[in-house]
Structures are given as C-alpha cells and as structure tokens.
N, C-alpha and C. Protein backbone atom coordinates (compact mmCIF):
# COMPACT_ATOMS: atom_id res chain seq x y z
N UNK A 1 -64.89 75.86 -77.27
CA UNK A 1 -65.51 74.56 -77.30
C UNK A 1 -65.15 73.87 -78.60
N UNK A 2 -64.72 72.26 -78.37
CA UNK A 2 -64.41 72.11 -79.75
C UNK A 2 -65.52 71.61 -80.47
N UNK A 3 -65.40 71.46 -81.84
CA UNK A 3 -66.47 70.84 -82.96
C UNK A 3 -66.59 69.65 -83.16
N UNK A 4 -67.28 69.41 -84.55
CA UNK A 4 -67.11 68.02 -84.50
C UNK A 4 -65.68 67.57 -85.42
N UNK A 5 -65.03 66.77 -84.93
CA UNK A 5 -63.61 66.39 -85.38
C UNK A 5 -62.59 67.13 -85.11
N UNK A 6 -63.22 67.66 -84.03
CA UNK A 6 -61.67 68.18 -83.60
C UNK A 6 -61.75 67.82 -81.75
N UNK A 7 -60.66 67.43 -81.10
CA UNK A 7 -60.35 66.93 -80.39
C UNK A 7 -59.70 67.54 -79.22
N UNK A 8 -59.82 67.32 -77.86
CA UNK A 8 -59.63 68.59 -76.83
C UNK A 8 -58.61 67.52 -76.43
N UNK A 9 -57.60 68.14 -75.44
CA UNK A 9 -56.48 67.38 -74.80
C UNK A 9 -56.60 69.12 -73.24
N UNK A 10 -56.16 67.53 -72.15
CA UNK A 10 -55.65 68.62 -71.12
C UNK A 10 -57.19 68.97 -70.39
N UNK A 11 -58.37 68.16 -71.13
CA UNK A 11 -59.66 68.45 -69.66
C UNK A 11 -59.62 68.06 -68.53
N UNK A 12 -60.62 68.16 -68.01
CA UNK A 12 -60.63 68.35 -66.48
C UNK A 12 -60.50 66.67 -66.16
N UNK A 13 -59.78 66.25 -64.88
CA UNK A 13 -59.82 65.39 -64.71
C UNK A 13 -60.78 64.34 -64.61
N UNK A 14 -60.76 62.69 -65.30
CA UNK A 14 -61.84 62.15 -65.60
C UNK A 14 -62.31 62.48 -66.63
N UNK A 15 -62.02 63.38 -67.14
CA UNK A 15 -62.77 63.57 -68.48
C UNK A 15 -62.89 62.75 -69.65
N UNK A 16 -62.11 61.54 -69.54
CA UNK A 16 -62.47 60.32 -70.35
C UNK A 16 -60.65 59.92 -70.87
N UNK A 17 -60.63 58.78 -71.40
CA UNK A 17 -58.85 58.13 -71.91
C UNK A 17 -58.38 58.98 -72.30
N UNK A 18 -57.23 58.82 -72.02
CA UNK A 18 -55.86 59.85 -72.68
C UNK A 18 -56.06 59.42 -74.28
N UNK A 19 -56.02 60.69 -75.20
CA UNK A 19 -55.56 60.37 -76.30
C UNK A 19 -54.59 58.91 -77.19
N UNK A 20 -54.98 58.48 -77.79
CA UNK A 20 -53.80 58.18 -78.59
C UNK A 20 -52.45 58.28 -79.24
N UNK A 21 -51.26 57.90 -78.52
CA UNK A 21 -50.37 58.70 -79.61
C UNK A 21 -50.12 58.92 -80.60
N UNK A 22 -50.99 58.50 -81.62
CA UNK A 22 -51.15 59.08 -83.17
C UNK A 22 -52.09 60.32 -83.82
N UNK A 23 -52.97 60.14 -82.30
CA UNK A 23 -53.95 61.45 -82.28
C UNK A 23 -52.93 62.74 -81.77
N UNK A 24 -52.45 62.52 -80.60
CA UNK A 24 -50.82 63.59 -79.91
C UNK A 24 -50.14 63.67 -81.42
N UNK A 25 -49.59 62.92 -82.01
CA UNK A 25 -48.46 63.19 -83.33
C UNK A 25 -49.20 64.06 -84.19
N UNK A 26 -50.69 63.93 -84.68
CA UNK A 26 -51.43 65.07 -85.70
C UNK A 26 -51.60 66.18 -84.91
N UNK A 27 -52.31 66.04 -83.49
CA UNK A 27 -52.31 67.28 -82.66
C UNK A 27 -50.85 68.57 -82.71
N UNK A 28 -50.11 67.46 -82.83
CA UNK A 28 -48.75 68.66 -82.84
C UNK A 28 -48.22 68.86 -83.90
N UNK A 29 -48.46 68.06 -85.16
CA UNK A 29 -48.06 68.65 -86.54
C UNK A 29 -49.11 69.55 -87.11
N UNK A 30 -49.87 69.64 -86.65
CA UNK A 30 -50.88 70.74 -87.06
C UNK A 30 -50.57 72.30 -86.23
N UNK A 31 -50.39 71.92 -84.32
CA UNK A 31 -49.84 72.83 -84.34
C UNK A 31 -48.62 73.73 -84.37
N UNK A 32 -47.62 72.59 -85.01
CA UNK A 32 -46.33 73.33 -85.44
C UNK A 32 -46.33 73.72 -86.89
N UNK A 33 -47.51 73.16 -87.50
CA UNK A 33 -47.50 74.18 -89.07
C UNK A 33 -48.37 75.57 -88.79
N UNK A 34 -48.80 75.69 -87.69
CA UNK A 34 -49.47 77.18 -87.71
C UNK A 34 -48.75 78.24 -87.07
N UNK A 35 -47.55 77.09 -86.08
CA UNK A 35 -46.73 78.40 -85.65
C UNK A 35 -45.92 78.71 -86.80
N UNK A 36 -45.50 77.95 -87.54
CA UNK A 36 -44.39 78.05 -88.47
C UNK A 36 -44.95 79.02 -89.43
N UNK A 37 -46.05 78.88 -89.97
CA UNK A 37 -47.48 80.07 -90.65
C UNK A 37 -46.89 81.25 -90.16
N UNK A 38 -46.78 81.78 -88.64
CA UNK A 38 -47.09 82.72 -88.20
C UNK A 38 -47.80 83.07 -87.06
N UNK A 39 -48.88 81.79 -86.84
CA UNK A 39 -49.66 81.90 -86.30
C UNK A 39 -49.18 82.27 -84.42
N UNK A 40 -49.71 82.84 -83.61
CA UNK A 40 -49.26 83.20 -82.35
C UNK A 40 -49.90 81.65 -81.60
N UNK A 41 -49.23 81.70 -80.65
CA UNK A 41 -49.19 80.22 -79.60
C UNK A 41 -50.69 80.71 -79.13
N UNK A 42 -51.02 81.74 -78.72
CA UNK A 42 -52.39 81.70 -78.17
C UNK A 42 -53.81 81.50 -78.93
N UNK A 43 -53.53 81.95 -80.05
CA UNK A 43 -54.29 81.20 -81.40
C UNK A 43 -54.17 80.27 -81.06
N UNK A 44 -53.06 79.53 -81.61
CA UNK A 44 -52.95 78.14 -82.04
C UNK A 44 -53.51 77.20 -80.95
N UNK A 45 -53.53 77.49 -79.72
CA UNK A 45 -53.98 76.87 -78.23
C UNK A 45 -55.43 76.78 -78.30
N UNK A 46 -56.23 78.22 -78.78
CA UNK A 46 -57.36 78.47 -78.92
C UNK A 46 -58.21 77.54 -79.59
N UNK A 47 -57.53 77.37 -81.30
CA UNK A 47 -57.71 76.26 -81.96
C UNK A 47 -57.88 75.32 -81.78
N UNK A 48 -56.94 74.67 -80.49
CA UNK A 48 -57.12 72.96 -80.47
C UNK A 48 -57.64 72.78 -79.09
N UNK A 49 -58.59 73.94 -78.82
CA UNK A 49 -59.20 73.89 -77.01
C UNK A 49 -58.15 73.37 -76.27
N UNK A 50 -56.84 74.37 -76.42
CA UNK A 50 -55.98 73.53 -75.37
C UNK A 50 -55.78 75.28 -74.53
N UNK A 51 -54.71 75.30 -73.37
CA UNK A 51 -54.62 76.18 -72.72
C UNK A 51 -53.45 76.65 -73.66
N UNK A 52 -52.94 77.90 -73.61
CA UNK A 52 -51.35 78.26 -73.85
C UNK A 52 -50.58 77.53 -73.09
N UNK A 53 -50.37 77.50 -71.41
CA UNK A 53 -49.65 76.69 -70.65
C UNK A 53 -49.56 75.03 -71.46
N UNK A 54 -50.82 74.14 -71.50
CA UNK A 54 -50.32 73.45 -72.43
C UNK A 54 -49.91 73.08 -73.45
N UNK A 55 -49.84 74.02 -74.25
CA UNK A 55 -49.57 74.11 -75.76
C UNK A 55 -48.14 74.42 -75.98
N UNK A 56 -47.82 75.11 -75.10
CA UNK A 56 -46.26 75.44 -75.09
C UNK A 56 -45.53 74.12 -74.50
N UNK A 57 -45.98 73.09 -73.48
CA UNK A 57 -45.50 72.11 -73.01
C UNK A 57 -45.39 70.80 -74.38
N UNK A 58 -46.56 70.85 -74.97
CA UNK A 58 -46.36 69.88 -76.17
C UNK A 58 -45.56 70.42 -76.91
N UNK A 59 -45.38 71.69 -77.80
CA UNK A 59 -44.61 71.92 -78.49
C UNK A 59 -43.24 71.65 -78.00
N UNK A 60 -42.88 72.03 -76.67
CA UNK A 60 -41.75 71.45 -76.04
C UNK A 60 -41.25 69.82 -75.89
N UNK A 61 -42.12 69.49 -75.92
CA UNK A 61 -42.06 68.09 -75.78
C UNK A 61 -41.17 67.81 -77.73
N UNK A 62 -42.24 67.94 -78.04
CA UNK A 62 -41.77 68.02 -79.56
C UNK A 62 -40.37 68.40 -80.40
N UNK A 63 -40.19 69.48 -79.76
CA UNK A 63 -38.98 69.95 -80.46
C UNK A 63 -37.58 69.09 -79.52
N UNK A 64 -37.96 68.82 -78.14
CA UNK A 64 -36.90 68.23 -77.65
C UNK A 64 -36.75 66.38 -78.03
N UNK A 65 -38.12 65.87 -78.46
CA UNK A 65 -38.08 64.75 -79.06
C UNK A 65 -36.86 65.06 -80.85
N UNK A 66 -37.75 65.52 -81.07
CA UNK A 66 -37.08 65.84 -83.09
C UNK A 66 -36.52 66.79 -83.33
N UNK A 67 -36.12 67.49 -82.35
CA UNK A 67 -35.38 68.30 -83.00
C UNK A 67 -36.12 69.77 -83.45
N UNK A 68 -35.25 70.70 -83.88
CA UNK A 68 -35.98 71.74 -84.69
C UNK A 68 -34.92 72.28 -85.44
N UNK A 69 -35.21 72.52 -86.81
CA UNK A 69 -34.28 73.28 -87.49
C UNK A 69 -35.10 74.19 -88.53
N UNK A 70 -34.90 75.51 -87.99
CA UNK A 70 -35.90 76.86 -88.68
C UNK A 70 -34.73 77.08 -90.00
C-alpha cells in the first residue's frame, strides 16, 4: 500500500487520471537509480506499489526511449 507521497501507477481500472508525465519521468528515475544500486526489480516494484510485470515494461519503455549505457 502506498504512503503519503508516494504514488501508485497500473491500479485497477477507474482508479482515477493517468499520471502525469513528469510524475512517469521521477517514477522511473528513481526506479532506475535503485536498479543501478543493486536493488532487484521485485523490490524496486514493491517500492513504487507497482507489479514486477509493470515495472519491467516502464523500465523498458525507458531504456528504449534514452538509451542505456552501463
């Protein structure tokens, strides 16, 4: 369940407006600094009340937008 200030993506349908895309851009720089940490995708999913299935789709989204260079 998330807290206060932190933000769920991917609820149940109806569950109220799609995000912002500036809220999506922090959502995924936060969770590409925890994979980059170390952190495992199912953590990091855990973290932002998202599923793994979606968490791996944003990060995808991401790296095929910008790129990635480890």
């Amino acid at each position: 369940m998330a807290g206060a200030g932190e933000m769920t993506i991917g609820g149940a349908a109806g569950s109220g407006p799609p995000p912002a895309q500036q809220d999506m851009a922090m959502l995924a720089l936060r969770m590409l600094e925890r994979l980059i940490a170390g952190s495992p995708l199912t953590e990091v999913a855990a973290g932002e009340g998202l599923s793994p299935r979606r968490a791996r789709e944003l990060v995808a989204e991401v790296v095929a937008q910008r790129g990635f260079d480890p």
